[in-house]
N, C-alpha and C. Protein backbone atom coordinates (compact mmCIF):
# COMPACT_ATOMS: atom_id res chain seq x y z
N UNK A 1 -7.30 -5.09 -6.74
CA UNK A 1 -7.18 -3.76 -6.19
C UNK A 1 -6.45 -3.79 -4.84
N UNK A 2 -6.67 -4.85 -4.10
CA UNK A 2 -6.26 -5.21 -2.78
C UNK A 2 -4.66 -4.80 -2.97
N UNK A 3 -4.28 -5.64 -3.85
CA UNK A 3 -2.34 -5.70 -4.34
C UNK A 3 -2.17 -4.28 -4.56
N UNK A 4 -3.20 -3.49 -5.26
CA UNK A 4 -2.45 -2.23 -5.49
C UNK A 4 -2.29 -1.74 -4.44
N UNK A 5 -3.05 -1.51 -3.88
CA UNK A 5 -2.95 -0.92 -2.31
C UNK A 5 -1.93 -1.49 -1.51
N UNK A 6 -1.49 -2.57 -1.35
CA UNK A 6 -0.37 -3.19 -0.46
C UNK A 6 1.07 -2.93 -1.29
N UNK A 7 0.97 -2.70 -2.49
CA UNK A 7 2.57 -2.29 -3.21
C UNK A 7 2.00 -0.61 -3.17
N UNK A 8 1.73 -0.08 -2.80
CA UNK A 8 1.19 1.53 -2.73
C UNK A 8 2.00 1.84 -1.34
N UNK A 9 1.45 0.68 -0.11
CA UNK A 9 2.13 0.88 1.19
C UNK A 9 3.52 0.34 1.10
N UNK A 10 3.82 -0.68 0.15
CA UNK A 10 4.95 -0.86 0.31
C UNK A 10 6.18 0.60 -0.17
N UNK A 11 5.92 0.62 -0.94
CA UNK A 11 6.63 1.93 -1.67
C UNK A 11 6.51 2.92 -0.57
N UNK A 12 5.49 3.27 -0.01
CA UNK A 12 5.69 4.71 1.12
C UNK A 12 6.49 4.23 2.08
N UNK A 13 6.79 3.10 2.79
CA UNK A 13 7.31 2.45 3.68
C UNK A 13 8.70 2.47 3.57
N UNK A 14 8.83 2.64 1.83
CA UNK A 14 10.44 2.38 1.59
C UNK A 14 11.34 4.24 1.05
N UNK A 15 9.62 4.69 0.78
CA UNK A 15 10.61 6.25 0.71
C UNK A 15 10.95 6.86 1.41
N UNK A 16 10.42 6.66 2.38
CA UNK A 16 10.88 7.39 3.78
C UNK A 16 10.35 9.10 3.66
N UNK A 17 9.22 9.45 2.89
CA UNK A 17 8.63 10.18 2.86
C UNK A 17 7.10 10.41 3.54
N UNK A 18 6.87 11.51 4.11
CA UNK A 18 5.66 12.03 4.72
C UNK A 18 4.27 11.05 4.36
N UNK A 19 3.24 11.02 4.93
CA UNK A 19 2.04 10.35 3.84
C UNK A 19 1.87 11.61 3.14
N UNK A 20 1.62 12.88 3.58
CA UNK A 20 1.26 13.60 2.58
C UNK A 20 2.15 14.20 1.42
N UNK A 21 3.34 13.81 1.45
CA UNK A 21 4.37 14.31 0.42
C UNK A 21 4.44 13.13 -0.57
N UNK A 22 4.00 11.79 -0.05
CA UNK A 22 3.90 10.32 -0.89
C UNK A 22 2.92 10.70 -1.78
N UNK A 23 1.61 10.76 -0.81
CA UNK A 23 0.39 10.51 -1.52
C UNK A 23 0.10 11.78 -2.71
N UNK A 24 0.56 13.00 -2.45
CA UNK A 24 0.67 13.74 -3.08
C UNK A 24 1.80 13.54 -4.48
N UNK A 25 2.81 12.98 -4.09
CA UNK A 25 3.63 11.93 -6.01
C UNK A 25 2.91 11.26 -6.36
N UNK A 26 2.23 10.32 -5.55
CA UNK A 26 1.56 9.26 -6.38
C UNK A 26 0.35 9.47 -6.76
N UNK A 27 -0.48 11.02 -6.63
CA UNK A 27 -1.30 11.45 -7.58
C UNK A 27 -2.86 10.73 -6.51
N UNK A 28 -2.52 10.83 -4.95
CA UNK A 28 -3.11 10.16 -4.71
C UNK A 28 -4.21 11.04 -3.08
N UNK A 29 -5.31 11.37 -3.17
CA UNK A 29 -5.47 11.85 -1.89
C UNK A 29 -5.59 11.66 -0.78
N UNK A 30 -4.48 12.35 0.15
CA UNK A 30 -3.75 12.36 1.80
C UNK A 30 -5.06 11.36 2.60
N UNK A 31 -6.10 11.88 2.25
CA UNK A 31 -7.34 11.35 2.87
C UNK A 31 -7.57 9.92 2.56
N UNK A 32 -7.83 9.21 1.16
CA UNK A 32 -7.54 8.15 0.26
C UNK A 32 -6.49 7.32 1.11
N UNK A 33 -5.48 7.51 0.99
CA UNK A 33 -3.89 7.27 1.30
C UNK A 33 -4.34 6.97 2.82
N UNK A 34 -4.85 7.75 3.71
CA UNK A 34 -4.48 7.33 4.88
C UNK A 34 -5.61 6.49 5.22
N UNK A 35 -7.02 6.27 5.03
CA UNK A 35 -7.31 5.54 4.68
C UNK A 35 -6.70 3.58 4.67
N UNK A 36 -5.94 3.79 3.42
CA UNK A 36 -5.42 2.59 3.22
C UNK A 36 -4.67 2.35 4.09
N UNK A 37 -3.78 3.15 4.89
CA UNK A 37 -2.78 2.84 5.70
C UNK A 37 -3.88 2.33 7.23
N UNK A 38 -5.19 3.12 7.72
CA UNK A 38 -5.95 2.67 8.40
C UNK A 38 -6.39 1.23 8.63
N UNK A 39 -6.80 0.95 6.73
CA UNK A 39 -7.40 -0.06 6.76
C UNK A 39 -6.48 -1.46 7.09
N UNK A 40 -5.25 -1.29 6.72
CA UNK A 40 -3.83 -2.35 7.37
C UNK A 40 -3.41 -2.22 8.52
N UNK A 41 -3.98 -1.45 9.12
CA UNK A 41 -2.95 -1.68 10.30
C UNK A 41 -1.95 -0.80 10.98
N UNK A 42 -1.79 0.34 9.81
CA UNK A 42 -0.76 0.72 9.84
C UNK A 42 0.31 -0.07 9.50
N UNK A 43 0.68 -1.15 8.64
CA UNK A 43 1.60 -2.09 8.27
C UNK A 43 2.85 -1.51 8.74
N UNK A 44 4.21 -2.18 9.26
CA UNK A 44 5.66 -1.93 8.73
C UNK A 44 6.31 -2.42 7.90
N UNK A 45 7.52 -2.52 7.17
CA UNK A 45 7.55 -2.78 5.91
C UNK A 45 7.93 -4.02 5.82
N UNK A 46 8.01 -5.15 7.05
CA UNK A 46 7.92 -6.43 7.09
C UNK A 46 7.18 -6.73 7.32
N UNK A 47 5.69 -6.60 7.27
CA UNK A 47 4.56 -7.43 7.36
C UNK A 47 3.87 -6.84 5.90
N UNK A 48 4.50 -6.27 4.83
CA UNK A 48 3.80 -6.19 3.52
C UNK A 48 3.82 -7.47 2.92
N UNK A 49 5.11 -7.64 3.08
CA UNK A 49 4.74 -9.50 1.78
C UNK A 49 4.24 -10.38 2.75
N UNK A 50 3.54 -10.36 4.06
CA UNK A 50 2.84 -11.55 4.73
C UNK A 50 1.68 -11.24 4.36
N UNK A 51 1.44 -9.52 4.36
CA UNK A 51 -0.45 -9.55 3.67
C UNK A 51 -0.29 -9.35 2.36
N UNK A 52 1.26 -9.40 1.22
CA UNK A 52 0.50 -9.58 0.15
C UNK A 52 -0.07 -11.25 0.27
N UNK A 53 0.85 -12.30 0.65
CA UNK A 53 0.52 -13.91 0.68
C UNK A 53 -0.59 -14.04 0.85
N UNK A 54 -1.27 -13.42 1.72
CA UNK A 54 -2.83 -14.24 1.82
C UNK A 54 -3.66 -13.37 1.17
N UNK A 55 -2.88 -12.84 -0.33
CA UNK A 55 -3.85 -12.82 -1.04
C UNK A 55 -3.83 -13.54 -2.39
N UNK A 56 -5.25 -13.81 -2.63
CA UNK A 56 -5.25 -14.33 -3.94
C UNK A 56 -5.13 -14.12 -5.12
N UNK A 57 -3.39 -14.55 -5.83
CA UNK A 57 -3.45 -13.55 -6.70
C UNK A 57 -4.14 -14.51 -7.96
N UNK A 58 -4.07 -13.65 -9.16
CA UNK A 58 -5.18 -14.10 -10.49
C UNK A 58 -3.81 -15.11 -11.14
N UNK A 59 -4.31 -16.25 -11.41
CA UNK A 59 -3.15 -17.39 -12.11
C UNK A 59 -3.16 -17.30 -13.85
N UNK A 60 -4.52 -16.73 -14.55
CA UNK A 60 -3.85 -16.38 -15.92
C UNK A 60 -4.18 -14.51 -15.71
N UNK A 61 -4.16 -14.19 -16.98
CA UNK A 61 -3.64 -13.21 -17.74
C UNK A 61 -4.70 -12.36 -18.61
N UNK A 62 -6.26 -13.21 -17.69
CA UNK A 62 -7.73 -12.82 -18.73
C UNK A 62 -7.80 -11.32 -18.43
């Protein structure tokens, strides 16, 4: 779930759209959404692939 959330910020980072005009395409609520952006940091869009790395991703396919 962690990854979804960090390719969620990556994508708003790269549309260059509002949080609430994002979160609102991606079917997602402004509140929810900012939230996640809280819980990072507020990331910029070069420190997304340093916090996807330290995460652990799943090695098979169960």
């Amino acid at each position: 779930m962690k990854i979804e959330k960090l390719e969620l910020l990556r994508r708003y980072l790269t549309s260059g759209l509002s949080i609430r005009a994002f979160s609102t395409n991606a079917g997602i609520p402004v509140a929810t959404f900012f939230g996640y952006l809280r819980a990072y940091g507020h990331p910029d869009n070069s420190s997304i692939p340093l916090l996807m790395k330290h995460e652990e991703l799943p090695t098979t396919l169960d």
